[in-house]
Protein backbone atom coordinates (compact mmCIF):
# COMPACT_ATOMS: atom_id res chain seq x y z
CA UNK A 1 -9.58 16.78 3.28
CA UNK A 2 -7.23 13.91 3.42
CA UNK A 3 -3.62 13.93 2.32
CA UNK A 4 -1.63 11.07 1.31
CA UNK A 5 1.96 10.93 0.38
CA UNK A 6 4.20 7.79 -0.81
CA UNK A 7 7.75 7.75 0.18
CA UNK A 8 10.15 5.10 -0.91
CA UNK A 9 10.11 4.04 -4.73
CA UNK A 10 13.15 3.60 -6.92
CA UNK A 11 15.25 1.39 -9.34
CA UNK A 12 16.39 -2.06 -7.90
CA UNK A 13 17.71 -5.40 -9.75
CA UNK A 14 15.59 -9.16 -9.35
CA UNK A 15 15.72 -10.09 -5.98
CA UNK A 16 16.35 -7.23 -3.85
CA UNK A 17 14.26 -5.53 -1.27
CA UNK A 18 12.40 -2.28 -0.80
CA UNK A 19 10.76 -0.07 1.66
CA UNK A 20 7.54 1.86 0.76
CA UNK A 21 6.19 4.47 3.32
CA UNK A 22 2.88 6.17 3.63
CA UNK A 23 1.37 8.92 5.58
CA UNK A 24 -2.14 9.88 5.56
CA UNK A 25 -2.68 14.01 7.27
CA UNK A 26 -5.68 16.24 7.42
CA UNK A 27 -8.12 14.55 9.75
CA UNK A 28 -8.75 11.55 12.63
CA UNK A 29 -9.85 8.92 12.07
CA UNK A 30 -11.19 8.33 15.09
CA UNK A 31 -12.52 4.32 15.14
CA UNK A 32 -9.64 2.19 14.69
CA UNK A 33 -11.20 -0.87 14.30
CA UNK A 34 -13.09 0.13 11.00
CA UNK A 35 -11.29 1.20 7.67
CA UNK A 36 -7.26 1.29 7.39
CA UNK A 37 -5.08 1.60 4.54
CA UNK A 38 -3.91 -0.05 1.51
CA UNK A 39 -1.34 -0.48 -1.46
CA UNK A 40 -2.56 -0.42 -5.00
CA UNK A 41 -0.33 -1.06 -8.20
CA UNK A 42 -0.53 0.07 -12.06
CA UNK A 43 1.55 -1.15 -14.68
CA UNK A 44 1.82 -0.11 -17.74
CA UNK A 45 -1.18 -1.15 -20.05
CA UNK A 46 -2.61 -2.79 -17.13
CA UNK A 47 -5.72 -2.49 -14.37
CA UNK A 48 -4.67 -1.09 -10.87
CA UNK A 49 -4.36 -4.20 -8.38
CA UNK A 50 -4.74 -4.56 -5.18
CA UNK A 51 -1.62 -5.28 -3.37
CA UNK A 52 -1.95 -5.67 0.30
CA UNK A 53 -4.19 -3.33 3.14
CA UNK A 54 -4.38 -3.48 7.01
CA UNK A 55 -6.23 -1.70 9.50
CA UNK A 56 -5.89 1.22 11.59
CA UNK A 57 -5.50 -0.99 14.70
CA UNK A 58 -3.02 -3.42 12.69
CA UNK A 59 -4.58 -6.48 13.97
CA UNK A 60 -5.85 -7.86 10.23
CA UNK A 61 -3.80 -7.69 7.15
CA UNK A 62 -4.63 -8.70 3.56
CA UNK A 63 -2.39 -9.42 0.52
CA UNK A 64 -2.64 -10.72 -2.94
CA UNK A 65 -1.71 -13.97 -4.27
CA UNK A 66 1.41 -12.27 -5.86
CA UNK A 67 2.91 -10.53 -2.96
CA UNK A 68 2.15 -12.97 -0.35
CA UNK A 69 5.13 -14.31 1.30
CA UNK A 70 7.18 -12.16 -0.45
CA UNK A 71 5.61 -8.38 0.73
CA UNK A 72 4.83 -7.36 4.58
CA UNK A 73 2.48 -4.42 5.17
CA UNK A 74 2.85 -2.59 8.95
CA UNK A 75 0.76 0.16 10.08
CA UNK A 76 1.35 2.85 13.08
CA UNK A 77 -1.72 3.41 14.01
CA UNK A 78 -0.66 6.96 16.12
CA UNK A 79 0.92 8.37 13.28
CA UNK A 80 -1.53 6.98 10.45
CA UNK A 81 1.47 5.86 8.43
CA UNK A 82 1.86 2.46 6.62
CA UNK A 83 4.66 0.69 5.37
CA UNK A 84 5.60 -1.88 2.49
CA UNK A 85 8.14 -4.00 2.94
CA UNK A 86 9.27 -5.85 -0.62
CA UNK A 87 11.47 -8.76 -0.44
CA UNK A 88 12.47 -10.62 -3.35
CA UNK A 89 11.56 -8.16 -5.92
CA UNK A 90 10.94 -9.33 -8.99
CA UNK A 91 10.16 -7.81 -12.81
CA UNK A 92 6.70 -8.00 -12.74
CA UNK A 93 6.38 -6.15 -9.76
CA UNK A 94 7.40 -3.19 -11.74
CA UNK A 95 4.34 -0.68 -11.43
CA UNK A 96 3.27 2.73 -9.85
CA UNK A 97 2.33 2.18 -6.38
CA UNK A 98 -0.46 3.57 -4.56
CA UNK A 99 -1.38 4.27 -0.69
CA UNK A 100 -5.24 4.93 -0.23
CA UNK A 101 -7.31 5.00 2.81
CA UNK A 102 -10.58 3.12 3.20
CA UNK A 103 -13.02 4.03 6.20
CA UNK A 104 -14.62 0.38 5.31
CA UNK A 105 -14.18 -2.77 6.46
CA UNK A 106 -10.94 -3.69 4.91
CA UNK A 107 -11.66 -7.23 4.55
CA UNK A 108 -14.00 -6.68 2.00
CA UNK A 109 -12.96 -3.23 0.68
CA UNK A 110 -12.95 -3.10 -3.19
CA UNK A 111 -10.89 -0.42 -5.06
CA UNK A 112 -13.66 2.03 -5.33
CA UNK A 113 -13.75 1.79 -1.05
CA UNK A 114 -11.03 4.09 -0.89
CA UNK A 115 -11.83 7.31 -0.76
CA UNK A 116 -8.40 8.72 -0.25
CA UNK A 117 -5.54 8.35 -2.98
CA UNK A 118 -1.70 9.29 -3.13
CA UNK A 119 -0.17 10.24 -5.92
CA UNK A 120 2.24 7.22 -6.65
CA UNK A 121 5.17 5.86 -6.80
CA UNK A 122 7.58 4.58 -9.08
CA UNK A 123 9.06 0.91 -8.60
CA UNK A 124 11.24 -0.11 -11.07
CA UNK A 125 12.92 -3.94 -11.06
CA UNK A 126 15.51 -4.34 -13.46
CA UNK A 127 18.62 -5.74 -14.15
């Protein structure tokens, strides 16, 4: 069994910055250069998106069109936690955020890869 907990979420205005954590618990995964973690998004009425992933060894990242430039995912590896770093927030980003873990190649990883889901997050930009 794999836990995964978001940390992080809140209320901000256009423009600022936020700080999403994520820890993943209950087992090793031992091969660090297959399968990492990701971000997923939901907003309301809407599909859940991929946002951005990296691997367990944190050599290869991956982000959407929308985020990139703009969002910064960071792994450590030891402690199988991820971070989201949000810069430049904007409306649209508003959405429930979600931390998964894939033990596939993240490169090609679809949403269905992940095996392991958090329970979300709320990120709310606003002014």
């Amino acid at each position: 069994q794999v836990h995964v907990v978001e940390s992080g979420g809140g209320l901000v205005r256009p423009g600022d910055s936020l700080r999403l954590s994520c820890a993943a618990s209950g087992r090793t995964f031992s091969n660090p250069d297959m399968g990492g973690m990701g971000w997923f998004r939901q907003a309301p009425g809407k599909e859940r998106e991929f946002v951005a992933a990296i691997t367990w060894n944190g050599e290869y990242t991956l982000y959407s069109n929308s985020v990139k430039g703009r969002f910064t995912i960071s792994g450590d590896v030891a402690k199988h936690m991820m971070f989201l770093q949000m810069n430049d927030l904007r409306p649209e980003d508003t959405a429930v955020y979600y931390c998964a873990v894939t033990e596939d190649d993240v490169a090609i990883a679809t949403r269905s890869d992940y095996g392991y889901w958090g329970q979300g997050i709320q990120v709310t930009v606003s002014s």
